[in-house]
Protein backbone atom coordinates (compact mmCIF):
# COMPACT_ATOMS: atom_id res chain seq x y z
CA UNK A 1 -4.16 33.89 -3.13
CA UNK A 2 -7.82 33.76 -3.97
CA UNK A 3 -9.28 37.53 -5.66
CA UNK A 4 -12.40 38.60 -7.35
CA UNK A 5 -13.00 40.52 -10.34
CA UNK A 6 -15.56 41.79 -12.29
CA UNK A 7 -16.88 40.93 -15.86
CA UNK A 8 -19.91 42.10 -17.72
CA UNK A 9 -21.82 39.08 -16.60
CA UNK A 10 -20.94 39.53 -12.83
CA UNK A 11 -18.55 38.74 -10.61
CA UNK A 12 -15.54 35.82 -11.33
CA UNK A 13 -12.75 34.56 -8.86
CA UNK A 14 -9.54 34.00 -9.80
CA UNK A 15 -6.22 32.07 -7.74
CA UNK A 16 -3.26 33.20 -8.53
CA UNK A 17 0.13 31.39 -6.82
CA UNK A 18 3.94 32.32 -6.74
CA UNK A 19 6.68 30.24 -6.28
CA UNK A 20 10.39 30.53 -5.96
CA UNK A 21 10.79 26.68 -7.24
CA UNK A 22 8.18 27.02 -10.00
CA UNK A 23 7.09 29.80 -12.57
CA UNK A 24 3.78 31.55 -11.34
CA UNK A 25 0.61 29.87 -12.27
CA UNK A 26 -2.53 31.78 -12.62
CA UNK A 27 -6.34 30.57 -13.30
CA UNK A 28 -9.64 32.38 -13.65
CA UNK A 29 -13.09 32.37 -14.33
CA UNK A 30 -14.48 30.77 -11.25
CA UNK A 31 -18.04 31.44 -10.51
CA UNK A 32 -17.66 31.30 -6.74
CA UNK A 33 -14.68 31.64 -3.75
CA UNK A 34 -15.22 28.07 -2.49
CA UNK A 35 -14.45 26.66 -6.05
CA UNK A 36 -11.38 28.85 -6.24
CA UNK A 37 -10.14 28.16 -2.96
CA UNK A 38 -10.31 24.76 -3.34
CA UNK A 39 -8.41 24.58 -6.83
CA UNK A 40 -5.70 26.72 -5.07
CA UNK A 41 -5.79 23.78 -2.13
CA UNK A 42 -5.14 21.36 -4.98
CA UNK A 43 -1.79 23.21 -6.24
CA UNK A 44 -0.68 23.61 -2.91
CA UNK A 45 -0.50 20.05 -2.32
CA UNK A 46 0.86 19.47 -5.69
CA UNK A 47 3.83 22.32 -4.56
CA UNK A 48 4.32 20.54 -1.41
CA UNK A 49 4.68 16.94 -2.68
CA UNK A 50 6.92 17.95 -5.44
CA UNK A 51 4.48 16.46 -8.62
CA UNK A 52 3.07 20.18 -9.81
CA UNK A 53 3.19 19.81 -14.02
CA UNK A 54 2.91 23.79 -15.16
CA UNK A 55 1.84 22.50 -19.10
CA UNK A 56 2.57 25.72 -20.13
CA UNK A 57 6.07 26.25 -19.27
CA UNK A 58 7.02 22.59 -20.44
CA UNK A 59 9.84 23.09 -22.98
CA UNK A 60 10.16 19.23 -23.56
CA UNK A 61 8.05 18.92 -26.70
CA UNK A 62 6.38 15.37 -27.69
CA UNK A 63 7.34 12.21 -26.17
CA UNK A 64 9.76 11.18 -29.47
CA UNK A 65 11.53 14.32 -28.40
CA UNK A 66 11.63 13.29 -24.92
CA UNK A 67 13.14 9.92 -25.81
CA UNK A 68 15.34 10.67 -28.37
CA UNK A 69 17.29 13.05 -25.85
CA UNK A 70 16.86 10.42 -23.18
CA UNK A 71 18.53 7.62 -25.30
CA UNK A 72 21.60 10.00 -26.15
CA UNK A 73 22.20 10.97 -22.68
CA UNK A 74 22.12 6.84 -22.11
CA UNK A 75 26.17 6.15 -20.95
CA UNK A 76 28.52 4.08 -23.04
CA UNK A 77 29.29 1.99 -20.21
CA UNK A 78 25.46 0.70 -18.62
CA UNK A 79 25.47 -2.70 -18.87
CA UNK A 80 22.12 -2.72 -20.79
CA UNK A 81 22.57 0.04 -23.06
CA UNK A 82 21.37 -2.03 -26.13
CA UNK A 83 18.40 -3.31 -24.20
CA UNK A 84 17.15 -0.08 -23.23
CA UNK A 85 18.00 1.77 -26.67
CA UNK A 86 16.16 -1.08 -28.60
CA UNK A 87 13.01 -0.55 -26.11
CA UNK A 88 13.21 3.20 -26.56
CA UNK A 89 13.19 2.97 -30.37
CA UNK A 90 9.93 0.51 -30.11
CA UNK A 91 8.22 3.08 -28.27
CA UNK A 92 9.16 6.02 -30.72
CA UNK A 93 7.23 4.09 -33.80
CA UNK A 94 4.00 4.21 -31.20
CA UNK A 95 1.31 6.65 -31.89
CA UNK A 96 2.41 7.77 -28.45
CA UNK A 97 5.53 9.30 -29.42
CA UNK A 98 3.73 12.15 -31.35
CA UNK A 99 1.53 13.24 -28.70
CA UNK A 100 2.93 16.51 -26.12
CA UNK A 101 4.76 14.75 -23.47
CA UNK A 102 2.06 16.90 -21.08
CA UNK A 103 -0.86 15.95 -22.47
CA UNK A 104 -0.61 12.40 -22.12
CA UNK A 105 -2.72 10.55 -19.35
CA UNK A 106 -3.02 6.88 -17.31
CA UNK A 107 -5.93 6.04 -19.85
CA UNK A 108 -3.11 6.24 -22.91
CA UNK A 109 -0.91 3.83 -21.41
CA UNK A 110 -3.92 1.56 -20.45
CA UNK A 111 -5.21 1.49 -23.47
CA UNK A 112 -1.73 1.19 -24.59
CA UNK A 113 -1.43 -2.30 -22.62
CA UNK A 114 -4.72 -3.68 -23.84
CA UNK A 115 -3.72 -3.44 -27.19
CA UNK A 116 -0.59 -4.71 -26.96
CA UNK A 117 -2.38 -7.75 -24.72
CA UNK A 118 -4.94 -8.18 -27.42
CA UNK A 119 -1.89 -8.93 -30.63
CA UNK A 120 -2.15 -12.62 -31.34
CA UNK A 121 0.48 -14.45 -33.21
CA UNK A 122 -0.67 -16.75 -36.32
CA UNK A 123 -1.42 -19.66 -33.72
CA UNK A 124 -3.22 -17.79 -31.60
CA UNK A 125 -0.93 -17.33 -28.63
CA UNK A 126 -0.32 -13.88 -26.99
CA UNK A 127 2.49 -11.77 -29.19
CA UNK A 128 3.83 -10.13 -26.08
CA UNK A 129 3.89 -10.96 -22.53
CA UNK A 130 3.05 -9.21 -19.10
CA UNK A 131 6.14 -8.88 -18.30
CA UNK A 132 7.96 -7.73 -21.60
CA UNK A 133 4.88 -4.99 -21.23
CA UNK A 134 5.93 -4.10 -17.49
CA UNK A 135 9.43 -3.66 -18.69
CA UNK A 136 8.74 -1.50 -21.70
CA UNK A 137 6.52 0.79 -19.12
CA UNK A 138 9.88 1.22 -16.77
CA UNK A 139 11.45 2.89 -19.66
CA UNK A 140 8.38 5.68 -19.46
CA UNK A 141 8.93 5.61 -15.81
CA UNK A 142 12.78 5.98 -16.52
CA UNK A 143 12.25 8.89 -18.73
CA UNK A 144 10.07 10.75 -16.27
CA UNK A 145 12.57 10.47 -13.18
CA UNK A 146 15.27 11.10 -15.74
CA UNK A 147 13.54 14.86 -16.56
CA UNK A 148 13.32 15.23 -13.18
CA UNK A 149 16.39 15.37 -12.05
CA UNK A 150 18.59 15.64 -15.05
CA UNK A 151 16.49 18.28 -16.87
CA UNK A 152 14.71 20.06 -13.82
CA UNK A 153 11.71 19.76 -15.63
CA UNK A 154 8.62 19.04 -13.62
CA UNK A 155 6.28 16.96 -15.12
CA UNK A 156 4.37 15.85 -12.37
CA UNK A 157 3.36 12.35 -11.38
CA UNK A 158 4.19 9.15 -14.14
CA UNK A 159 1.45 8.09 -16.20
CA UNK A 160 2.83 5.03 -17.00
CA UNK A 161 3.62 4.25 -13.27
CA UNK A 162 0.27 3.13 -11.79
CA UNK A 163 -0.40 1.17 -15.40
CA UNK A 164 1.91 -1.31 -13.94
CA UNK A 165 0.93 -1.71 -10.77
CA UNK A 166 -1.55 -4.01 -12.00
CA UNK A 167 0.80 -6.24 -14.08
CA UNK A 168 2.94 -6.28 -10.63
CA UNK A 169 0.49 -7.18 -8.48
CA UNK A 170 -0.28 -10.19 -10.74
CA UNK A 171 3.25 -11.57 -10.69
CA UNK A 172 3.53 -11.52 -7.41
CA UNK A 173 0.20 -13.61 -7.08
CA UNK A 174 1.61 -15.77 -10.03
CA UNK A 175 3.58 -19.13 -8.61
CA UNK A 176 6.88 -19.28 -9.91
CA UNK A 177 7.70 -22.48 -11.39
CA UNK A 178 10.62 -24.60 -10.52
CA UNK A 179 12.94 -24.20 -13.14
CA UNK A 180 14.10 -27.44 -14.80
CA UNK A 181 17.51 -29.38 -13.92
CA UNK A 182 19.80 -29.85 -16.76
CA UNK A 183 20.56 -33.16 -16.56
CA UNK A 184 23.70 -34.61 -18.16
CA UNK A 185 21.21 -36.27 -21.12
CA UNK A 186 19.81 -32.78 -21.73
CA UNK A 187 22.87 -30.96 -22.06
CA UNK A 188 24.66 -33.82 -24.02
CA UNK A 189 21.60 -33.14 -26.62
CA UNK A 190 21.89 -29.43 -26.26
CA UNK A 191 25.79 -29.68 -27.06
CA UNK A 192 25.45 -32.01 -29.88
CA UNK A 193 22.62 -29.26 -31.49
CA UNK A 194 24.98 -26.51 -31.15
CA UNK A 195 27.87 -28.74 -32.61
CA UNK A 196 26.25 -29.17 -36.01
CA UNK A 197 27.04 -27.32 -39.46
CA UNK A 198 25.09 -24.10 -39.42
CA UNK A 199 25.61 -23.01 -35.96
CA UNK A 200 27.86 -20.36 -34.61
CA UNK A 201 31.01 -22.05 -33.15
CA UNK A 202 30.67 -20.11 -30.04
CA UNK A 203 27.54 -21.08 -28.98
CA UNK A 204 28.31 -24.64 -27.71
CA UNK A 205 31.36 -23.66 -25.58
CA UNK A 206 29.35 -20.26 -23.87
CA UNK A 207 26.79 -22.70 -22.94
CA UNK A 208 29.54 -25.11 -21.59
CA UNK A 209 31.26 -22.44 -19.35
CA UNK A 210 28.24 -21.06 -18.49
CA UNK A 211 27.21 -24.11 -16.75
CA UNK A 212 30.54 -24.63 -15.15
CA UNK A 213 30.66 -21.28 -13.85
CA UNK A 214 27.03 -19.37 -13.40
CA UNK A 215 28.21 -16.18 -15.40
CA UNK A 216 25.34 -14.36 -17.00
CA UNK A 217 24.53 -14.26 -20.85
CA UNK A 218 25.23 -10.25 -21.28
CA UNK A 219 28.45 -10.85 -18.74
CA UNK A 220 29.75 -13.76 -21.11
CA UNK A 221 29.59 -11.90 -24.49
CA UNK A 222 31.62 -8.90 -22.51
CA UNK A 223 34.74 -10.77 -20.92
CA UNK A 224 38.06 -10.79 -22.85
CA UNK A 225 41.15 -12.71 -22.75
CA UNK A 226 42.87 -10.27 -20.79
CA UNK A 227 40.15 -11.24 -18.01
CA UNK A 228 41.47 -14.97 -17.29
CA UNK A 229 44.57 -15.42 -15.20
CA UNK A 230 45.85 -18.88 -16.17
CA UNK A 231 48.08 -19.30 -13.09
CA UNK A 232 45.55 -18.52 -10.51
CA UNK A 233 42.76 -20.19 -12.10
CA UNK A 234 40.29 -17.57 -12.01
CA UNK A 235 38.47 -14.87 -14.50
CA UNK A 236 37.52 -11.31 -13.31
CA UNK A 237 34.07 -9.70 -14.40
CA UNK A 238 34.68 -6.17 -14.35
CA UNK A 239 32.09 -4.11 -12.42
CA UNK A 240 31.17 -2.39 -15.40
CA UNK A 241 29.64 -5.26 -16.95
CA UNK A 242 28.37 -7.14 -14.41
CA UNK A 243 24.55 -6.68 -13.09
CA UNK A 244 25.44 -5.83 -9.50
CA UNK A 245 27.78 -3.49 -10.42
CA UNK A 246 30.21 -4.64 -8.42
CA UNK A 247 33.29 -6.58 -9.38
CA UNK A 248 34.08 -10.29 -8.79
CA UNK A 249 36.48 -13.27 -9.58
CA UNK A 250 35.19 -16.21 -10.37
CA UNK A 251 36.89 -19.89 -9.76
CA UNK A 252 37.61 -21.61 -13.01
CA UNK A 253 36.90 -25.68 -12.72
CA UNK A 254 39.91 -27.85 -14.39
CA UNK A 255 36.42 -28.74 -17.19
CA UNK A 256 36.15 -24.31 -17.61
CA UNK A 257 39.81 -23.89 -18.50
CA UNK A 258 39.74 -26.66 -21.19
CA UNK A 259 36.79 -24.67 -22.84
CA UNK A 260 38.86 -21.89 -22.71
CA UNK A 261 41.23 -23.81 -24.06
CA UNK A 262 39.32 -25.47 -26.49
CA UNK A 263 37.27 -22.36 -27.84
CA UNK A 264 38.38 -20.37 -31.16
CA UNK A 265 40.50 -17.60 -30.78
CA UNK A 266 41.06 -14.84 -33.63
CA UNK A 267 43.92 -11.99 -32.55
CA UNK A 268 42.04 -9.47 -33.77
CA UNK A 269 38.83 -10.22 -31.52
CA UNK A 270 39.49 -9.24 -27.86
CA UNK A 271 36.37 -10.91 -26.29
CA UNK A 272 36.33 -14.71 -25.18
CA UNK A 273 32.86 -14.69 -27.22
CA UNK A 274 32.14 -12.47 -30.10
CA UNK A 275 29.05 -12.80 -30.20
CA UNK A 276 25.84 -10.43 -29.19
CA UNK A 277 23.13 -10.75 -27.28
CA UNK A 278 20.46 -10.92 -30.40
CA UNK A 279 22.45 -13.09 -32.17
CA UNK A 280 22.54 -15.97 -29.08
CA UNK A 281 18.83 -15.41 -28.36
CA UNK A 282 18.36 -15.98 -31.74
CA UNK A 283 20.64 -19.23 -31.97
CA UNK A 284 19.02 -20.84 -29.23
CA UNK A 285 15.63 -20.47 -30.60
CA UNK A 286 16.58 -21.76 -33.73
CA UNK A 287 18.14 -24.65 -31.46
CA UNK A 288 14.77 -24.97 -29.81
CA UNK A 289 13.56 -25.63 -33.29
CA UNK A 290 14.72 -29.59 -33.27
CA UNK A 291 12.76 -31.79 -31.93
CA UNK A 292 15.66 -33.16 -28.92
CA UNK A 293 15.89 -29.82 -27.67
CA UNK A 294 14.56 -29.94 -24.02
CA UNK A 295 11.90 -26.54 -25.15
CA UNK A 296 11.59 -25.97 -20.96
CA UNK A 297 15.14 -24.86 -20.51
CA UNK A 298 16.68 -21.42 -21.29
CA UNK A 299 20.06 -20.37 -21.46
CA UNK A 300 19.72 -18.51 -17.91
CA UNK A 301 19.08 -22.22 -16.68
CA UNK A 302 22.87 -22.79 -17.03
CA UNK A 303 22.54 -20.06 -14.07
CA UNK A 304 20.69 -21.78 -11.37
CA UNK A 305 22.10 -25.56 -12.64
CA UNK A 306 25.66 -24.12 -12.71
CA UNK A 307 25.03 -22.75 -8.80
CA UNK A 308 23.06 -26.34 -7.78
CA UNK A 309 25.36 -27.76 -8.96
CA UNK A 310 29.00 -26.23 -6.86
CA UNK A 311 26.11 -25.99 -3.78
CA UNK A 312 25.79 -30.00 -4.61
CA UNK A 313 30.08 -30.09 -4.35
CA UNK A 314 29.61 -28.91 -0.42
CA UNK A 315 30.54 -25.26 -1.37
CA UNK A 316 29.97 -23.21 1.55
CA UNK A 317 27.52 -19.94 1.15
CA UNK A 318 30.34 -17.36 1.17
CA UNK A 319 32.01 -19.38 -2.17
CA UNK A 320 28.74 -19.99 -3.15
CA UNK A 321 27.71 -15.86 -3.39
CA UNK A 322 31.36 -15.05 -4.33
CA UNK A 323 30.73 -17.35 -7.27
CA UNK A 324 27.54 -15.50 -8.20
CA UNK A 325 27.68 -11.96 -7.38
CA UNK A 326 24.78 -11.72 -5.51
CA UNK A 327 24.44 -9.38 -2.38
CA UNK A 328 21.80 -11.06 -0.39
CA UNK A 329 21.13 -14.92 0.42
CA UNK A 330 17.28 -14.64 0.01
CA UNK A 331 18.64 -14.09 -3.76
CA UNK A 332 20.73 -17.05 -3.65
CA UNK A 333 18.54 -19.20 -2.52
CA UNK A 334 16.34 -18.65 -5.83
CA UNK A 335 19.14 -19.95 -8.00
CA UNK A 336 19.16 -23.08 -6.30
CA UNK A 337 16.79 -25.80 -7.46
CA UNK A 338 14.91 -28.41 -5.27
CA UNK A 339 16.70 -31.84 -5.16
CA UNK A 340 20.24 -32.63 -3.13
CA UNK A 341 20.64 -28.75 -3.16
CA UNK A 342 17.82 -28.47 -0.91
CA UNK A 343 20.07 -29.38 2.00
CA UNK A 344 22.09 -26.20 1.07
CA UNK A 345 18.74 -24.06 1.36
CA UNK A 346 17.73 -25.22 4.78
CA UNK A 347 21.93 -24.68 6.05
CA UNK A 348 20.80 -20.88 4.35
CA UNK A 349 17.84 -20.52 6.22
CA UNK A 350 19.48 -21.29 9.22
CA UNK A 351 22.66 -19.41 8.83
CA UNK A 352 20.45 -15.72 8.79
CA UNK A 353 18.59 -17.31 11.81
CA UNK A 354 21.32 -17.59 13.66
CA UNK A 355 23.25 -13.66 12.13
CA UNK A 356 19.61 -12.49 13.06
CA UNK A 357 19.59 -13.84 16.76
CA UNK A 358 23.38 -13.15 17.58
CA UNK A 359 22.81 -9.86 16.15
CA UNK A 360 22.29 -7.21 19.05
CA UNK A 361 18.55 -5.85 19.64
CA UNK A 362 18.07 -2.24 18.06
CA UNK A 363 16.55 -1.08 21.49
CA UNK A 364 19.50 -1.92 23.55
CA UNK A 365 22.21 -3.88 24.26
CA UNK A 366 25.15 -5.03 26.65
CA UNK A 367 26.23 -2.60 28.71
């Protein structure tokens, strides 16, 4: 509602608005009714599309505050807890993390992302990529939905959100490479590396079994014993840990079970690998390091060569997803690289033509 009132240097306007969903906001000191009436337009729409920010009732505090209560609320059990905690406590030594969670603005995370796109290493090379940037701005956008509906606190649209539109927009207009075939040479060298004095003894066979079965790095370092049935020749990923979150069993080739086999075992250590997820990135950059090392491939190459590779063997697509966890075949069909799997693709392609034609037409059907 839009009233007038009088000062000693004439007449002001004023809007003042109630709401049952949000605490009452009132603002004066307009000099005419069309200004007023148009501000109140302005909260209206904000009310009606669910992003109104009342600054003044905000009992969040700074950012820090923000995302230290964020990363305790994070559950024991997500899959990329560490991740997300390590990301968190990278954003709370920004000069960010000191400013009122209200106050800040789309210019502060763009300028945020130039900076961090300006920080050279010692060779001149970028220190941090687009997409490690994009992915440390989804923890802002995180926090934001995570106040919304966990806190019921109201903070209006991200700021952080339309900053990485931009670094979206030119991934999507990026060509993705082919990712490079690991060739029996190249992971003959790779083994070898990881067999020499001074490496962890775990990181040769996770590398083995990782190309025999196209299990995932952070899925790896979680399975335990208890996980592989001998007799049936399979090992079960829990849902908790795998990046779907659904569960799965994966076949075991007669070359995975003599890794098993083959791989240390201490009776105190439940997991197959006891190892963490810094500690292998680390390893295989220090790998990287010799001169052999093929520098193209990374250790979620075992991924795609692993799933070339069984749709090579003539596994059909059902296996073929069963063995990967994936939900959808346009997914699949990433993890397989060009070459004698490329038969597989175009059997793919034509299986959804075909579930797409037989399919009956949204608009009607048989009688």
């Amino acid at each position: 509602m839009v009233t007038s009132y009088k000062t000693k240097t004439g007449i002001r306007w004023r809007v003042a608005i109630r709401s049952s969903k949000y605490p009452h906001h009132f603002k004066g000191g307009f000099l005419n009714a069309r200004d007023a009436r148009d501000f109140e337009k302005v909260i209206l729409s904000e009310l009606i599309r669910g992003v109104f920010a009342p600054v003044a009732k905000s009992t969040i505090g700074t950012l820090a505050d923000a995302l230290n209560k964020y990363q305790a609320e994070i559950p024991e059990e997500e899959p990329f807890r560490k991740v997300k905690i390590n990301r968190i406590n990278a954003w709370l030594k920004s000069p960010l993390a000191m400013r009122a969670i209200t106050s800040l603005k789309r210019s502060d995370f763009r300028d945020w992302r130039s900076a961090r796109r300006s920080e050279l290493r010692a060779d001149g090379t970028r220190q941090i990529s687009d997409s490690s940037i994009y992915k440390n701005l989804v923890i802002i956008i995180g926090l934001w939905t995570h106040a919304k509906y966990e806190w019921d606190e109201m903070l209006g649209d991200c700021p952080a959100k339309l900053t990485t539109e931009s670094i979206v927009r030119l991934k999507r207009n990026r060509a993705k490479p082919e990712k490079p075939r690991i060739d029996p040479s190249s992971e003959k060298t790779i083994c070898e590396i990881f067999s020499r004095p001074g490496h962890n003894p775990y990181f040769q066979p996770i590398f083995s079994f990782a190309l025999e079965t196209s299990i995932r790095a952070h899925e790896l370092i979680q399975l335990h014993w208890v996980n592989v049935h001998w007799d049936a020749g399979v090992i079960y990923v829990p849902a908790h840990i795998s990046k779907s979150g659904l569960e799965r069993w994966v076949s075991l080739s007669d070359e995975a079970v003599l890794i098993l086999r083959r791989t240390p075992c201490d009776i105190a250590e439940p997991r197959i690998f006891p190892i963490s997820r810094s500690a292998l990135s680390s390893g295989w950059a220090r790998a990287k390091e010799d001169e052999k090392f093929p520098k193209k491939i990374t250790f979620h190459s075992t991924r795609h060569e692993a799933l070339t590779r069984l749709a090579e063997a003539k596994l059909s697509i059902n296996q073929l997803m069963e063995m990967s966890g994936h939900k959808t075949l346009a997914m699949l069909m990433v993890y397989l690289n060009k070459g004698n799997a490329q038969e597989t693709r175009t059997k793919i392609v034509e299986a959804k033509r075909k579930s797409m034609e037989s399919s009956p037409s949204q608009c009607g059907g048989a009688a």
